[in-house]
C-alpha atoms as a PDB file:
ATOM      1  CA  UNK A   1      -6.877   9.951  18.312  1.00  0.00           C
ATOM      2  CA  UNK A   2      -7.716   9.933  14.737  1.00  0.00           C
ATOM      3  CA  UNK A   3      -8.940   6.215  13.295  1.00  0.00           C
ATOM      4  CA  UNK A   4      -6.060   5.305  10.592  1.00  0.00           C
ATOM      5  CA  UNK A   5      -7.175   5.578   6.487  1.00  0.00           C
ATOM      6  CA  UNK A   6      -7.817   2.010   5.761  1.00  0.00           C
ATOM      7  CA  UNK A   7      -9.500  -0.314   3.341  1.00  0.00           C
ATOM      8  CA  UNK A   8     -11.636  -3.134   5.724  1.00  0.00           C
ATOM      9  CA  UNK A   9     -14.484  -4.271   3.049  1.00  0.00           C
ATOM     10  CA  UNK A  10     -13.909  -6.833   1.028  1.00  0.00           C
ATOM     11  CA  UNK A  11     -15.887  -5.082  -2.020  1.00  0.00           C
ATOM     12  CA  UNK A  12     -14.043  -2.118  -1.420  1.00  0.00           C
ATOM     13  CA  UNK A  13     -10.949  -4.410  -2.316  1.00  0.00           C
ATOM     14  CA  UNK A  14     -12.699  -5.927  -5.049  1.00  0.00           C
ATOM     15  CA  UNK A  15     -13.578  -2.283  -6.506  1.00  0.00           C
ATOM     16  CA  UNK A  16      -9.426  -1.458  -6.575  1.00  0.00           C
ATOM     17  CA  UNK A  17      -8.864  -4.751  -7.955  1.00  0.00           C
ATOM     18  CA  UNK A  18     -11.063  -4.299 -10.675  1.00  0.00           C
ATOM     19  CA  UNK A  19      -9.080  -1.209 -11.537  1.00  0.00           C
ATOM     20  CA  UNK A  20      -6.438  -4.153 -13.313  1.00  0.00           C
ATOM     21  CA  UNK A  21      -3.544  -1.247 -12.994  1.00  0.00           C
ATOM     22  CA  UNK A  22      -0.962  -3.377 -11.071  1.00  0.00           C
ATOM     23  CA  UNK A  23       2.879  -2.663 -10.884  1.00  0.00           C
ATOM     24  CA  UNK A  24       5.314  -4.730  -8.697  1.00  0.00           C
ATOM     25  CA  UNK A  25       8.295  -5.443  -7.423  1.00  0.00           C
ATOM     26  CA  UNK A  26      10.344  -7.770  -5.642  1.00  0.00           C
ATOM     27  CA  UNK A  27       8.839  -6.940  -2.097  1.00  0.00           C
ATOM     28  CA  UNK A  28       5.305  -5.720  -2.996  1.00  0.00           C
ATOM     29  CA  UNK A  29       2.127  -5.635  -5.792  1.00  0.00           C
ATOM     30  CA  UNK A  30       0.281  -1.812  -5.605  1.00  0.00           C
ATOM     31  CA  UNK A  31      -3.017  -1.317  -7.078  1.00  0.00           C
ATOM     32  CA  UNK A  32      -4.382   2.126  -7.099  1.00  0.00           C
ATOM     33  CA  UNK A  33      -7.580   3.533  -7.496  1.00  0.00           C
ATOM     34  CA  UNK A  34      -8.655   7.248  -7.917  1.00  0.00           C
ATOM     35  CA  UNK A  35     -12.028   7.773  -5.549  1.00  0.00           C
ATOM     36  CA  UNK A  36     -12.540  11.589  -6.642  1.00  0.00           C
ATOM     37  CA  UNK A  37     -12.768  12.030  -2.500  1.00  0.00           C
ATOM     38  CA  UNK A  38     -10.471  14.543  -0.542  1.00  0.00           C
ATOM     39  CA  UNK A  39      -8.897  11.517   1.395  1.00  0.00           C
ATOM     40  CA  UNK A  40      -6.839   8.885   0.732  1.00  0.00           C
ATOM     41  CA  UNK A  41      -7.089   5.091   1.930  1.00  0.00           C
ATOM     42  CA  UNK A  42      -4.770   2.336   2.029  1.00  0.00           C
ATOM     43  CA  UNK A  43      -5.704  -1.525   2.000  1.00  0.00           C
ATOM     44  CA  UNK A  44      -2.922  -4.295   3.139  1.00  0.00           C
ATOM     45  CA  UNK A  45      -2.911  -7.581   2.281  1.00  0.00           C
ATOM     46  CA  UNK A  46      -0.474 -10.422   3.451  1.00  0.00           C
ATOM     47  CA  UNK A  47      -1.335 -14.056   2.724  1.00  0.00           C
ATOM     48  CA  UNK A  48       0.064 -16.975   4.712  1.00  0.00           C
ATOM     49  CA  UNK A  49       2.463 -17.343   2.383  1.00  0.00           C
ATOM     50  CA  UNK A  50       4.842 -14.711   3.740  1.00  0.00           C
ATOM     51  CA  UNK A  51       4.973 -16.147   6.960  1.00  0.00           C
ATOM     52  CA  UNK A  52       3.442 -16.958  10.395  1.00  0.00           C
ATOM     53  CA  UNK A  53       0.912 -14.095  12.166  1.00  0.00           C
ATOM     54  CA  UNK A  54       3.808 -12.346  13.303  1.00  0.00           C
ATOM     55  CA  UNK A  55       5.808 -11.961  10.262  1.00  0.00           C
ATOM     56  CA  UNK A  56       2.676 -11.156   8.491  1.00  0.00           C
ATOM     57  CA  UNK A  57       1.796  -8.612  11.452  1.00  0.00           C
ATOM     58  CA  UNK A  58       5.193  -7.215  10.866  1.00  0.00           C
ATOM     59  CA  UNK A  59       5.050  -6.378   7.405  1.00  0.00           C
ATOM     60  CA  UNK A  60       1.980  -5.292   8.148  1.00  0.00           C
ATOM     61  CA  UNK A  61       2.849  -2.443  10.060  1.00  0.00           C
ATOM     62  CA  UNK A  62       5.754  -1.529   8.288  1.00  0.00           C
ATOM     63  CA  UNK A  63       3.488  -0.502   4.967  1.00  0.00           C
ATOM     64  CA  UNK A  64       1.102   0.838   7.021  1.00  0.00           C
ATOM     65  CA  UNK A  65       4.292   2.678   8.106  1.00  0.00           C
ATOM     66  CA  UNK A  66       5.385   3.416   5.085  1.00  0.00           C
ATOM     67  CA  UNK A  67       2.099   5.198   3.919  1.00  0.00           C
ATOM     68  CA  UNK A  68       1.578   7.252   6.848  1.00  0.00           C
ATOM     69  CA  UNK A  69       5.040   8.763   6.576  1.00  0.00           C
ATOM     70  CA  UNK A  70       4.801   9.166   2.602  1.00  0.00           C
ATOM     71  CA  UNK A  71       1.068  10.168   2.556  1.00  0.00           C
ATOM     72  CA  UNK A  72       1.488  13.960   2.468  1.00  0.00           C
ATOM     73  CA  UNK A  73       3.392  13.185  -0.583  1.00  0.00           C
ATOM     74  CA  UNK A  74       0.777  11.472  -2.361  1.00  0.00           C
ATOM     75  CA  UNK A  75      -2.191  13.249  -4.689  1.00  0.00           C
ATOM     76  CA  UNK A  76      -5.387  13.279  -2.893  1.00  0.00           C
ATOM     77  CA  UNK A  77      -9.089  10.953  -3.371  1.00  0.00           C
ATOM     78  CA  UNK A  78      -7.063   7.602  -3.713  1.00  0.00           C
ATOM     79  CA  UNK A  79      -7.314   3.898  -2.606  1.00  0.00           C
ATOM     80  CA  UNK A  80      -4.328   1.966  -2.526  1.00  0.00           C
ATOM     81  CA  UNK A  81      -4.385  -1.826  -1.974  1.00  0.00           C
ATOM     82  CA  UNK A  82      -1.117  -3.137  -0.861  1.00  0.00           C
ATOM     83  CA  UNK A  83      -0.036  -6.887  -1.640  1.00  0.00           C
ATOM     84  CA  UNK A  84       2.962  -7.973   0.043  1.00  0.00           C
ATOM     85  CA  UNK A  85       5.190 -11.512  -1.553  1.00  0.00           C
ATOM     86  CA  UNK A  86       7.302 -13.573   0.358  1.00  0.00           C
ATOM     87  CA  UNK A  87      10.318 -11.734  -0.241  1.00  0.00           C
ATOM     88  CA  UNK A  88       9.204  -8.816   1.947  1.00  0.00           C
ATOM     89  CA  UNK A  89       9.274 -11.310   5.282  1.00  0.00           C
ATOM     90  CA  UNK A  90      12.928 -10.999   5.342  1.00  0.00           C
ATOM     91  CA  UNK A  91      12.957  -7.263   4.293  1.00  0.00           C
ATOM     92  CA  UNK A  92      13.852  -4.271   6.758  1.00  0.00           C
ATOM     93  CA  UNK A  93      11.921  -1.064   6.941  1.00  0.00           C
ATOM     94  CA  UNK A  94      14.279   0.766   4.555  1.00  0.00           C
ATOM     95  CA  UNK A  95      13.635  -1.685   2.106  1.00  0.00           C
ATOM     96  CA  UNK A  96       9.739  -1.857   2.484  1.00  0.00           C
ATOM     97  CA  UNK A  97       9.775   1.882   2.144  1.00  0.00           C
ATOM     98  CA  UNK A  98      12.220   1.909  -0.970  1.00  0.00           C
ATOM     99  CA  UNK A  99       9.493  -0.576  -2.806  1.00  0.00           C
ATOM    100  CA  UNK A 100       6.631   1.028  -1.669  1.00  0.00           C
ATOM    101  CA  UNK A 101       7.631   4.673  -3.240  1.00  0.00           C
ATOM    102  CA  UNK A 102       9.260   2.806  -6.256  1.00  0.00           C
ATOM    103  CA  UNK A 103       5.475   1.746  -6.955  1.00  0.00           C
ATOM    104  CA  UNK A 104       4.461   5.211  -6.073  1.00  0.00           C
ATOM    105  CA  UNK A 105       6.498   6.605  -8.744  1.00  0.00           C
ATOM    106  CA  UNK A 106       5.584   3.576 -11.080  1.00  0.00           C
ATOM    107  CA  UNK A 107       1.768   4.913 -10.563  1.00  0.00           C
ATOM    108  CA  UNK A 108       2.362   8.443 -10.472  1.00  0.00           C
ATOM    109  CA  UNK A 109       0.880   8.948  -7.551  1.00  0.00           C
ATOM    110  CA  UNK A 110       3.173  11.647  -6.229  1.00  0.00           C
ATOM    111  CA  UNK A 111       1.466  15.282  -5.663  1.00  0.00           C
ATOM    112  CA  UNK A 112       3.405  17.837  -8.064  1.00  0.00           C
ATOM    113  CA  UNK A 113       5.370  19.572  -6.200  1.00  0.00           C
ATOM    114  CA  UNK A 114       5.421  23.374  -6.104  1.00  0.00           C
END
């Protein structure tokens, strides 16, 4: 079984942070980062302020969802760090998904299509 694309370092964060592109919406914050690498990497973060462990949990796994369905979509050698606000404790998948290719699209993230 493959190991899932994902941002774990703190620095790594940092570096995408320090990009200071942001967009958001109601649900979620997206910060992208071009790496020039053939992958692409996704970072999730969900403070205490959305919830308990498992609403944070939850949310959790429905971005990490939401980019592994969506990621053949996406241009190639990026890191994308994921913030989610309160609002997306109460959201459903279709929602979370809806944001998260909103930002996508607010980025221009999206692979040209041929």
């Amino acid at each position: 079984m493959k190991r899932f694309p994902s941002i774990k370092k703190g620095q790594d964060f940092q570096i995408v942070y320090g990009e200071k592109k942001s967009y958001a919406n109601k649900e979620l914050v997206m910060y992208v980062r071009q790496t020039g690498q053939t992958g692409r990497r996704i970072g999730i973060s969900v403070s205490k302020r959305v919830g308990n462990s498992v609403v944070r949990h939850r949310v959790t796994r429905l971005i990490r969802e939401c980019f592994r369905l969506n990621q053949e979509r996406l241009t190639t050698g990026l890191d994308i760090v994921v913030v989610a606000r309160a609002a997306a404790a109460v959201s459903d998948y279709k929602n979370i998904e809806r944001a998260y290719l909103h930002l996508c699209g607010l980025h221009n993230i999206f692979r040209e299509s041929k």
